[in-house]
N, C-alpha and C. Protein backbone atom coordinates (compact mmCIF):
# COMPACT_ATOMS: atom_id res chain seq x y z
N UNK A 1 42.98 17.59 39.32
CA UNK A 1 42.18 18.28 38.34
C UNK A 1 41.99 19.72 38.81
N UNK A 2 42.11 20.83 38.19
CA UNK A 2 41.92 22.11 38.46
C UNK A 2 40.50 22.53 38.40
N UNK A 3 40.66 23.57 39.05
CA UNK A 3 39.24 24.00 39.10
C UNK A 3 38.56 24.49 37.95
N UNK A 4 39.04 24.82 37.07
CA UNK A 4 38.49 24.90 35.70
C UNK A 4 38.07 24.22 34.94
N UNK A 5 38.65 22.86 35.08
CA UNK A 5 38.82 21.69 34.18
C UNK A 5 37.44 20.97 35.15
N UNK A 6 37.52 21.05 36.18
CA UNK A 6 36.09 20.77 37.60
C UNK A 6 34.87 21.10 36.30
N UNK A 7 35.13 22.70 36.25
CA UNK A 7 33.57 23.21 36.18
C UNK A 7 33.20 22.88 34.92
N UNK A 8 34.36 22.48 33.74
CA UNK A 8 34.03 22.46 32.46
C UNK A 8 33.25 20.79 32.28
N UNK A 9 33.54 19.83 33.11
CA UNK A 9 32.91 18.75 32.57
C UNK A 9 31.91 18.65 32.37
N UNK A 10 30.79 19.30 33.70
CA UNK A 10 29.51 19.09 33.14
C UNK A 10 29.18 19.61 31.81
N UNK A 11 29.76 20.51 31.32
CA UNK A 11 29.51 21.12 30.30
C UNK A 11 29.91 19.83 28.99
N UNK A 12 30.50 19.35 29.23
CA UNK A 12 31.74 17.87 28.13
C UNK A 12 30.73 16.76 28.48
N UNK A 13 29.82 16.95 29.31
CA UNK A 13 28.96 15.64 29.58
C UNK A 13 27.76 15.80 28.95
N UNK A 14 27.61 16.91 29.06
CA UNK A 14 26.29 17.75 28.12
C UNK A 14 26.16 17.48 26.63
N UNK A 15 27.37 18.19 26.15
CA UNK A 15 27.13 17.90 24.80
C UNK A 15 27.73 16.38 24.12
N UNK A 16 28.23 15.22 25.49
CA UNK A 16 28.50 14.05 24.59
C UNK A 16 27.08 13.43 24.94
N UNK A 17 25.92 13.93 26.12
CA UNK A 17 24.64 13.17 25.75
C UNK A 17 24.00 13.97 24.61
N UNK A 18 23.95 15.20 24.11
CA UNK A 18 23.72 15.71 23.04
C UNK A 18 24.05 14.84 21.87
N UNK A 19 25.43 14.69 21.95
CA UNK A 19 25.88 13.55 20.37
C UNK A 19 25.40 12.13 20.29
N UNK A 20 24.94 11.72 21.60
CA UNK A 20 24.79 10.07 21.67
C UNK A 20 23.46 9.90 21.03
N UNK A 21 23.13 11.22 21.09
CA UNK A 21 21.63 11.63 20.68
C UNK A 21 21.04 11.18 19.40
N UNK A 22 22.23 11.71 18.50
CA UNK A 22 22.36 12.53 17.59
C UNK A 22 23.26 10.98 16.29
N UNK A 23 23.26 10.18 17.18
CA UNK A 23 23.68 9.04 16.10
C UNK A 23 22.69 8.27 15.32
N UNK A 24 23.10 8.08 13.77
CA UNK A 24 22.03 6.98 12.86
C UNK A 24 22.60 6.18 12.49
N UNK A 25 22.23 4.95 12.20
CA UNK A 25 22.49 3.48 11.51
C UNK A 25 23.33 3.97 10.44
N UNK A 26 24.41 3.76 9.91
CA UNK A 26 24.88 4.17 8.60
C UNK A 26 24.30 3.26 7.45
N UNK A 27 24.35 4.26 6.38
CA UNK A 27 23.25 3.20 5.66
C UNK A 27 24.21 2.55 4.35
N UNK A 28 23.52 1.57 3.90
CA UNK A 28 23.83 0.95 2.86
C UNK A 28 24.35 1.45 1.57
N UNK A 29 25.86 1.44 0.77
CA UNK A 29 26.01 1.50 -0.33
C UNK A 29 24.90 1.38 -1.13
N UNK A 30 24.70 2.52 -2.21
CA UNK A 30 23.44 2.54 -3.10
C UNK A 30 23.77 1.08 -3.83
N UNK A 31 22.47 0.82 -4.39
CA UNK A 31 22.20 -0.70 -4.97
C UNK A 31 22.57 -1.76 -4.18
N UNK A 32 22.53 -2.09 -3.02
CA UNK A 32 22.59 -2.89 -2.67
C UNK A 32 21.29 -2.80 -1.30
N UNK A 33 20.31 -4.17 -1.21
CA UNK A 33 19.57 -4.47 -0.17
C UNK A 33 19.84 -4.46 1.19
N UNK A 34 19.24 -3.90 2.02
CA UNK A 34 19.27 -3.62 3.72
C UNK A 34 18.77 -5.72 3.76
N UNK A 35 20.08 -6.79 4.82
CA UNK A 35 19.78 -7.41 5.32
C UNK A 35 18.58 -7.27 6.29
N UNK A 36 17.52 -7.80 6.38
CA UNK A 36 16.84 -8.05 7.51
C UNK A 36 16.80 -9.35 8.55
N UNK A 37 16.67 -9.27 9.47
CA UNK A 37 16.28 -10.46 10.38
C UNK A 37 15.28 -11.02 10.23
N UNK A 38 15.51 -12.22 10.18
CA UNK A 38 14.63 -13.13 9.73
C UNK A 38 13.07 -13.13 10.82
N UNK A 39 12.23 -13.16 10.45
CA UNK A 39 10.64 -12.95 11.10
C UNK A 39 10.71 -13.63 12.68
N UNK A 40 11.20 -14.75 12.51
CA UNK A 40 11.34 -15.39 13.71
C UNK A 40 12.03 -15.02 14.92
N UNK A 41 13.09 -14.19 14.33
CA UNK A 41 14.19 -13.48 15.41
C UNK A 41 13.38 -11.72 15.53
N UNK A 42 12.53 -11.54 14.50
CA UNK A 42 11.91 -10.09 14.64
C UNK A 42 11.03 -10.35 16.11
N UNK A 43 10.29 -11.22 15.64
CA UNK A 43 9.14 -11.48 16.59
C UNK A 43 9.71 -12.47 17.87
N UNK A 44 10.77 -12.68 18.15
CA UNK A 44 11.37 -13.79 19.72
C UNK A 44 11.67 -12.07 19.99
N UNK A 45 12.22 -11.35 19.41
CA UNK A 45 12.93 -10.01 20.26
C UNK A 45 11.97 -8.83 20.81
N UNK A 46 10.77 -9.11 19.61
CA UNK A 46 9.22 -8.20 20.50
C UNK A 46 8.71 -8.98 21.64
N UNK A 47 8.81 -10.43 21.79
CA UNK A 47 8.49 -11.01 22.90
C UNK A 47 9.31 -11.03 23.92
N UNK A 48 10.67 -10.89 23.86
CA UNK A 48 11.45 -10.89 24.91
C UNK A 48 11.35 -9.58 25.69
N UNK A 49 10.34 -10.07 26.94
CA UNK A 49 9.99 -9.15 28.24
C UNK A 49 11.51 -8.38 28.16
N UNK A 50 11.29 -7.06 28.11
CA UNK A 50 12.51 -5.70 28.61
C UNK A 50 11.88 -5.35 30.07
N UNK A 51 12.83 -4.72 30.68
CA UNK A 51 12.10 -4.46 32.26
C UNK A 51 12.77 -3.22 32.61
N UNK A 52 12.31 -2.17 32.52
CA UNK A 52 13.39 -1.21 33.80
C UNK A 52 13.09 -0.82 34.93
N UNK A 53 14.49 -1.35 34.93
CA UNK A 53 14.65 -1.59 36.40
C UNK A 53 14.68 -0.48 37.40
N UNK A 54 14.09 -0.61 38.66
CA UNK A 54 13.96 0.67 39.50
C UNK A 54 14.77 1.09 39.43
N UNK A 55 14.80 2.56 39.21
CA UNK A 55 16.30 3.46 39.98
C UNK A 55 16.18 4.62 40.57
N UNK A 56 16.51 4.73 41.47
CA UNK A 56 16.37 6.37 42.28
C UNK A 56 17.73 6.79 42.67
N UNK A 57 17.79 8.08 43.14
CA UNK A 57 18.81 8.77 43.23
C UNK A 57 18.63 9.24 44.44
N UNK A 58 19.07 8.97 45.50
CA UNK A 58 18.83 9.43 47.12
C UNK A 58 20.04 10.23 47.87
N UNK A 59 19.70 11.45 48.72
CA UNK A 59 20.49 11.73 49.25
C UNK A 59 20.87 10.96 50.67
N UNK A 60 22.54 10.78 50.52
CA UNK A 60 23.20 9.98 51.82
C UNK A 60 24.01 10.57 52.35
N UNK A 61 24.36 9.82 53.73
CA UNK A 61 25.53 10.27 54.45
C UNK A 61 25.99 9.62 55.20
N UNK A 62 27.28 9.84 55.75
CA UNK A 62 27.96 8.61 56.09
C UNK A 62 28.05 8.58 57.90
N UNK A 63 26.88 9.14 58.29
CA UNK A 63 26.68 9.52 59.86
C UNK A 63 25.28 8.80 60.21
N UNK A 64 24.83 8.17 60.73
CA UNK A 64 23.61 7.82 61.02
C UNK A 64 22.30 8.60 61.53
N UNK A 65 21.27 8.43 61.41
CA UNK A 65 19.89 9.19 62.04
C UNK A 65 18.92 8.92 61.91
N UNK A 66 18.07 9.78 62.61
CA UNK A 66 16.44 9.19 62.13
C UNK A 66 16.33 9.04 60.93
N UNK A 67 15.32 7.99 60.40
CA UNK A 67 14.71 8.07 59.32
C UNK A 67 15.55 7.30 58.29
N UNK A 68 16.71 7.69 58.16
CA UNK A 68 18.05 7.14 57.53
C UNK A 68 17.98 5.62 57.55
N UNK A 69 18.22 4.87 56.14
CA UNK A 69 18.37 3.62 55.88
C UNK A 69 19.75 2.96 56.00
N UNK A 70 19.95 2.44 56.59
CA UNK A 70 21.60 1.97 56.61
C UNK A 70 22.17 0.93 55.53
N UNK A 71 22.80 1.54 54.87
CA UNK A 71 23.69 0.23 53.29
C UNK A 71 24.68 0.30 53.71
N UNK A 72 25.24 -1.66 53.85
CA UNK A 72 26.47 -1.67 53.63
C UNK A 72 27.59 -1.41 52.72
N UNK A 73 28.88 -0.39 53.14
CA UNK A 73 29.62 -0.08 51.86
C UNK A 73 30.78 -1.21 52.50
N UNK A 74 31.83 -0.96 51.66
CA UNK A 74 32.91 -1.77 51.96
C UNK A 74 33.72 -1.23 53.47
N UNK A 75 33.60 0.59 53.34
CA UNK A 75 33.54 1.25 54.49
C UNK A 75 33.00 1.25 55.60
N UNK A 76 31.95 0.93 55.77
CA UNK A 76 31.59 0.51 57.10
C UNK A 76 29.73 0.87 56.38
N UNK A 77 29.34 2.00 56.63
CA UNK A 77 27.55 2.11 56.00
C UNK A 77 27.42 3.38 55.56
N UNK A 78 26.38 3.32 54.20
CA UNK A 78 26.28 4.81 54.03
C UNK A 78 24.78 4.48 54.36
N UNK A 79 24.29 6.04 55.11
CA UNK A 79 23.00 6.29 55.42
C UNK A 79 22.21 6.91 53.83
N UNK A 80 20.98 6.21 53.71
CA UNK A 80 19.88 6.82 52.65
C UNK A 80 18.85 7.28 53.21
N UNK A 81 18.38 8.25 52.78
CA UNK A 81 17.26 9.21 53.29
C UNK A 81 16.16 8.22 52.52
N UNK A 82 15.33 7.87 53.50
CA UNK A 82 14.05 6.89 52.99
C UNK A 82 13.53 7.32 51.48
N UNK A 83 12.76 8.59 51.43
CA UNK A 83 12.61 9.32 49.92
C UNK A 83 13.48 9.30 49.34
N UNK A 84 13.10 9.22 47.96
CA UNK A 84 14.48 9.40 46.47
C UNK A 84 14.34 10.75 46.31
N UNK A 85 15.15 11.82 45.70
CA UNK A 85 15.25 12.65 45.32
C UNK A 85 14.70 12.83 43.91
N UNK A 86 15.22 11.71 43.45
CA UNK A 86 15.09 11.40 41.92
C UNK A 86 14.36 10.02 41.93
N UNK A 87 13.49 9.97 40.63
CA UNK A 87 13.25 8.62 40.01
C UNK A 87 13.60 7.84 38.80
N UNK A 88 13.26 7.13 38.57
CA UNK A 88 13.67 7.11 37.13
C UNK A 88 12.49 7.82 36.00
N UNK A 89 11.54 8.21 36.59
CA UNK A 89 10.46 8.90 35.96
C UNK A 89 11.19 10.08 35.69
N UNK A 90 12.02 11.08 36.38
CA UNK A 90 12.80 11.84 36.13
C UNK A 90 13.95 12.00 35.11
N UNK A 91 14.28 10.76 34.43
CA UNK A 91 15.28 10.57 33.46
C UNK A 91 14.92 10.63 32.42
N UNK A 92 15.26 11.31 31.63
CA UNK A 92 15.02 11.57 29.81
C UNK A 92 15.50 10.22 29.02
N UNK A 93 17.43 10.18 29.34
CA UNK A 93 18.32 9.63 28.84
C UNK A 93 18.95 9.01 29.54
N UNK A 94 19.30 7.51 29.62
CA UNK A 94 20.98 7.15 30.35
C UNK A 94 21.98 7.20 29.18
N UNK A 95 23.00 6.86 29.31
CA UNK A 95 24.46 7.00 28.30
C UNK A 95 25.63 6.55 28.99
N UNK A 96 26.54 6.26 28.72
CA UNK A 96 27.40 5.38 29.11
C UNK A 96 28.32 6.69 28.52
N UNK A 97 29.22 7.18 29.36
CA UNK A 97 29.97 8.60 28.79
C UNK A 97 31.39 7.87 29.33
N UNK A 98 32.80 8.52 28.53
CA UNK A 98 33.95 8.73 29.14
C UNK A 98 34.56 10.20 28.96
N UNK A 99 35.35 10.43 29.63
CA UNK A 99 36.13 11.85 29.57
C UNK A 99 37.42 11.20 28.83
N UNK A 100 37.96 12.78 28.48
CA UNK A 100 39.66 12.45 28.56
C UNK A 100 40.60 12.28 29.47
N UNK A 101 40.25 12.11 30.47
CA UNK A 101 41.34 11.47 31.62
C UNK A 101 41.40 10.16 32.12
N UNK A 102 40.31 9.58 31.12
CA UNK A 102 40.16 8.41 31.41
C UNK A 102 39.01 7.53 32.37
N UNK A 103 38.72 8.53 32.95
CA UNK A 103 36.67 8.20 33.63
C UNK A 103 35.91 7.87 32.77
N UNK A 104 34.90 7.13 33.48
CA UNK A 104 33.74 6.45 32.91
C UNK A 104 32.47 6.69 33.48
N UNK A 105 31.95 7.20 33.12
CA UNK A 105 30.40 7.72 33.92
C UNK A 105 29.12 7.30 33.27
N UNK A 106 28.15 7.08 34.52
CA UNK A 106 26.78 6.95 33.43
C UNK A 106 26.14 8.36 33.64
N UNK A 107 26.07 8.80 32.69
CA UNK A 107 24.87 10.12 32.60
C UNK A 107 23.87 9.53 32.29
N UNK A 108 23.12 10.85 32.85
CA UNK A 108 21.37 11.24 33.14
C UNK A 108 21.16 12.26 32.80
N UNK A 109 20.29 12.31 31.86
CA UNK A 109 19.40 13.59 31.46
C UNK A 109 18.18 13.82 32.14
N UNK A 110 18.11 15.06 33.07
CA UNK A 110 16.88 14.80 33.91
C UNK A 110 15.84 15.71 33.08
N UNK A 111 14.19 15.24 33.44
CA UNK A 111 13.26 16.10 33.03
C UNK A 111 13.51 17.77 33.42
N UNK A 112 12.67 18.23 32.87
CA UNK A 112 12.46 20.04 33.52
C UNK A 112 12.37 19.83 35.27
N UNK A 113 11.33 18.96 35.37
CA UNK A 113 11.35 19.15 36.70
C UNK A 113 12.06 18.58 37.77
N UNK A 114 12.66 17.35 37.08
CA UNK A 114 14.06 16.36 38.18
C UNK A 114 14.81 17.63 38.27
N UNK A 115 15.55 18.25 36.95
CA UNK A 115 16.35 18.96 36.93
C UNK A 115 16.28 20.36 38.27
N UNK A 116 15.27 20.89 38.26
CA UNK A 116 14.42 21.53 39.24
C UNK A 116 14.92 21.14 40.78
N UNK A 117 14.42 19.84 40.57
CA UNK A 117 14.29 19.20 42.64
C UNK A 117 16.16 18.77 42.48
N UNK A 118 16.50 18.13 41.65
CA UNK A 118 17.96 18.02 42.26
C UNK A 118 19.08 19.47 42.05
N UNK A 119 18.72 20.26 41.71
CA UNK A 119 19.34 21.74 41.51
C UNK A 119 19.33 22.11 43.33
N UNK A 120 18.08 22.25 43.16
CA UNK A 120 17.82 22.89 44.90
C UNK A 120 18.04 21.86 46.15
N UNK A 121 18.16 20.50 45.49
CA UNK A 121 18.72 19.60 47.07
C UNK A 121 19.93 19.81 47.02
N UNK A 122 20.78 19.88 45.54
CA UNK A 122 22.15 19.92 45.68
C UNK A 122 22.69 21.28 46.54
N UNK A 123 22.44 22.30 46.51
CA UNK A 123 22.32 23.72 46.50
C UNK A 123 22.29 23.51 48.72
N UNK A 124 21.18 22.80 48.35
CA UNK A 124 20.93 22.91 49.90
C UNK A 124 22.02 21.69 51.10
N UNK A 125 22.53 20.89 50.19
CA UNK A 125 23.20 19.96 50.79
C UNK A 125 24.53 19.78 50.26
N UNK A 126 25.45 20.26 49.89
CA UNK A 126 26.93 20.69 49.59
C UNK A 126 27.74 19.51 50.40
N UNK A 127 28.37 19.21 50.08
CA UNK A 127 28.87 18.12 50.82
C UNK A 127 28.45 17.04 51.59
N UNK A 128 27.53 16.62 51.10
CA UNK A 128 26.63 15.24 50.84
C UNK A 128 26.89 14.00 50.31
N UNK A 129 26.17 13.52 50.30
CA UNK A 129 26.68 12.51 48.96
C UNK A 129 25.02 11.90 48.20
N UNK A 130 25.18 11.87 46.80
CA UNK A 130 24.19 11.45 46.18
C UNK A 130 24.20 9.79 45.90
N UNK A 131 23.36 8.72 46.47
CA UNK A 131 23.08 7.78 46.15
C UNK A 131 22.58 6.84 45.05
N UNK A 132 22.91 6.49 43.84
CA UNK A 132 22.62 6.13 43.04
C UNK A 132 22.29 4.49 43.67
N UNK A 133 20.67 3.92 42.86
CA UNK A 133 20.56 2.57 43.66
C UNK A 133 19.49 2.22 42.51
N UNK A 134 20.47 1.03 41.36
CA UNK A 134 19.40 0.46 40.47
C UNK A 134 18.81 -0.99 40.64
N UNK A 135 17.58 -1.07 41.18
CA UNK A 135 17.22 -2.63 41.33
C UNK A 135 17.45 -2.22 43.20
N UNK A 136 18.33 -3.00 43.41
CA UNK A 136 18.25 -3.03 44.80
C UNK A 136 19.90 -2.75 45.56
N UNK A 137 20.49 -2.12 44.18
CA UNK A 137 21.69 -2.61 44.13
C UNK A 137 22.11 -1.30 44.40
N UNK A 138 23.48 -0.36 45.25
CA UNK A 138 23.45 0.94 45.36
C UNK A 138 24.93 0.68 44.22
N UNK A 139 24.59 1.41 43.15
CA UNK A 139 26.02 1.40 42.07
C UNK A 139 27.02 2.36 42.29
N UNK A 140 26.44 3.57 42.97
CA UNK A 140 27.44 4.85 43.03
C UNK A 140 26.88 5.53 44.24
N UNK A 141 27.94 6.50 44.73
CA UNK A 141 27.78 7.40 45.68
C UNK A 141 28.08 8.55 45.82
N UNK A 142 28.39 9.79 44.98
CA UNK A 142 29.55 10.90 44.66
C UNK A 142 28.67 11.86 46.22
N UNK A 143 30.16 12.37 46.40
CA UNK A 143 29.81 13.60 46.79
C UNK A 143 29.63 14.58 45.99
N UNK A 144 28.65 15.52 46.82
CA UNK A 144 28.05 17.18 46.06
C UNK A 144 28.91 17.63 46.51
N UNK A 145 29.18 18.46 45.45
CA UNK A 145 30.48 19.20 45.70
C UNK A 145 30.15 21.00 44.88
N UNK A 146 28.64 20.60 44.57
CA UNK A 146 28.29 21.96 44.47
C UNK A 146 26.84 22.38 43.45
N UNK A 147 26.22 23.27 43.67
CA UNK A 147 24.79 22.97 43.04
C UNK A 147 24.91 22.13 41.59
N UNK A 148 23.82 21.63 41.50
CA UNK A 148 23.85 20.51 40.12
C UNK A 148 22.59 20.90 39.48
N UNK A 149 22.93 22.09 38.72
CA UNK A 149 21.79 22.88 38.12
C UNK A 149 21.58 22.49 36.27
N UNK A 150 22.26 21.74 36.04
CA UNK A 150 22.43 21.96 34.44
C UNK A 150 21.27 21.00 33.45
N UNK A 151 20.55 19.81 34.46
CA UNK A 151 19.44 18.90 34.20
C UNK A 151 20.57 17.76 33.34
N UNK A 152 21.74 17.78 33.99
CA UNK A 152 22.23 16.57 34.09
C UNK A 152 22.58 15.74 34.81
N UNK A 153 23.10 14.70 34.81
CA UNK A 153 23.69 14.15 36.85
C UNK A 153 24.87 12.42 35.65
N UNK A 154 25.76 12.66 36.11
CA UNK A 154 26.96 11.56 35.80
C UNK A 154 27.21 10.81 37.20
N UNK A 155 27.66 10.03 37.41
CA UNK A 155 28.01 9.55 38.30
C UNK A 155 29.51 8.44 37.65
N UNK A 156 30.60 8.46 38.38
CA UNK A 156 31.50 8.01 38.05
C UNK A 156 31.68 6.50 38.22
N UNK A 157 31.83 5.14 37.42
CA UNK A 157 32.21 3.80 37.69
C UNK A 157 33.22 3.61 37.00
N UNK A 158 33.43 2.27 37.62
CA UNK A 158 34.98 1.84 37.24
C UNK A 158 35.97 1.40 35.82
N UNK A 159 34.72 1.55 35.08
CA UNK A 159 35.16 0.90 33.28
C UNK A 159 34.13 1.02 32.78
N UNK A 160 34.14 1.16 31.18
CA UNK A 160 33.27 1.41 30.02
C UNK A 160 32.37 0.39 30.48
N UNK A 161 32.59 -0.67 30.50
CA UNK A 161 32.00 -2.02 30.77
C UNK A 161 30.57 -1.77 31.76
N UNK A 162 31.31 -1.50 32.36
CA UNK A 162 29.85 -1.26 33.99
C UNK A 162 29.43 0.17 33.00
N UNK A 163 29.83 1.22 32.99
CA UNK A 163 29.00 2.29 32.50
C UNK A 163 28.06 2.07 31.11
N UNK A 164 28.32 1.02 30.51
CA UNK A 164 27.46 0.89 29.64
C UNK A 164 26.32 -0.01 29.79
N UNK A 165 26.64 -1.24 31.18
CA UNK A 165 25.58 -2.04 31.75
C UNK A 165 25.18 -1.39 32.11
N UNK A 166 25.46 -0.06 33.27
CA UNK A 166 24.19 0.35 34.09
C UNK A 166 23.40 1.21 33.48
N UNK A 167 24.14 1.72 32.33
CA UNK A 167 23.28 2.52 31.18
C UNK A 167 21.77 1.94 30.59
N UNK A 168 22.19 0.78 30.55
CA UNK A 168 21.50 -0.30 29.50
C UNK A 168 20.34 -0.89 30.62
N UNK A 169 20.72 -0.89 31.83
CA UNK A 169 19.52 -1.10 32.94
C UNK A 169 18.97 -0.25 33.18
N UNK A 170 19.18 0.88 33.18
CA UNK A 170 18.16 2.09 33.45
C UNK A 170 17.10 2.36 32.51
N UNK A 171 17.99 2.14 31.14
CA UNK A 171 16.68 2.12 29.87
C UNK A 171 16.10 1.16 29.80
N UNK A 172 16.32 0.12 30.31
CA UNK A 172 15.58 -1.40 30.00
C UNK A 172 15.91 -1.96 28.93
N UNK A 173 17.14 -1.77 28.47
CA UNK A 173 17.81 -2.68 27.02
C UNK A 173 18.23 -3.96 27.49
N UNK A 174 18.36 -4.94 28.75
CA UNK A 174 18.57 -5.87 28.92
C UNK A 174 17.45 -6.62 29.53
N UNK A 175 17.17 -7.64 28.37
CA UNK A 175 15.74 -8.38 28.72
C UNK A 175 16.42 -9.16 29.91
N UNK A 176 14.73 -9.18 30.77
CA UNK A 176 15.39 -9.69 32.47
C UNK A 176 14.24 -11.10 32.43
């Protein structure tokens, strides 16, 4: 990937959480009645407990030290800095995004102020790596590869499939 094509994604990630935004139910041919769900399935789906699930965003590295939490990767361990960088209190939006090359990412829309604290950790830690960890589970790990100022954050997985589960756990769309 060239360096142009680098700097333009965040920008391609931006405006496809902009559009995901930006979708409505299509509606019904005139004269004809909107099906509804029947009362029983309205009211089992307001009762079915939603949960979201913890998620933070921690800076790691793949060297050990004080303070540093040790996770097993398939590699041997990545170190987590005890504090999150991010919370999920920090997230606006998840989204389940793909590019045209064929990646699959979950984006994050961070608040004013996530956007803020992960701008200046990224800035300060360049060749790092950011920890993504939902539940208890660490899903992703990218390296910084350069300030992350735009109050977005993607992280890359392996198929639509997972990017739209871990999407769907961050918002709490899967009753637990």
């Amino acid at each position: 990937m060239s360096l142009t094509t680098r700097s333009l994604i965040p920008v391609v990630l931006a405006a496809l959480l902009a559009l995901a935004g930006c979708q409505t139910p299509p509606s019904p041919p005139p004269g004809t009645a909107r099906a509804s769900a029947p009362a029983s399935e309205t009211r089992d789906a307001a009762l079915t407990p939603r949960v979201v699930q913890p998620t933070a965003i921690y800076l790691a590295q793949t060297v050990p030290g004080d303070g540093l939490v040790a996770v097993p990767v398939p590699e041997g361990a990545l170190y987590l800095h005890a504090r999150p960088v991010l919370t999920r209190n920090d997230f606006t939006e998840a989204a389940a995004l793909s590019d045209r090359q064929g990646g699959h990412f979950v984006g994050l829309r961070l608040t004013s102020a996530g956007a803020e604290r992960l701008g200046a950790v990224s800035r300060a830690h360049v060749g790092k790596q950011l920890a993504m960890v939902i539940g208890r589970e660490l899903v992703a790990a990218p390296r910084i590869a350069g300030p992350l100022d735009r109050g977005i954050l993607a992280f890359e997985v392996s198929s639509a499939a997972v990017a739209a589960e871990l999407a769907a756990r961050i918002r709490g769309d899967i009753a637990q």
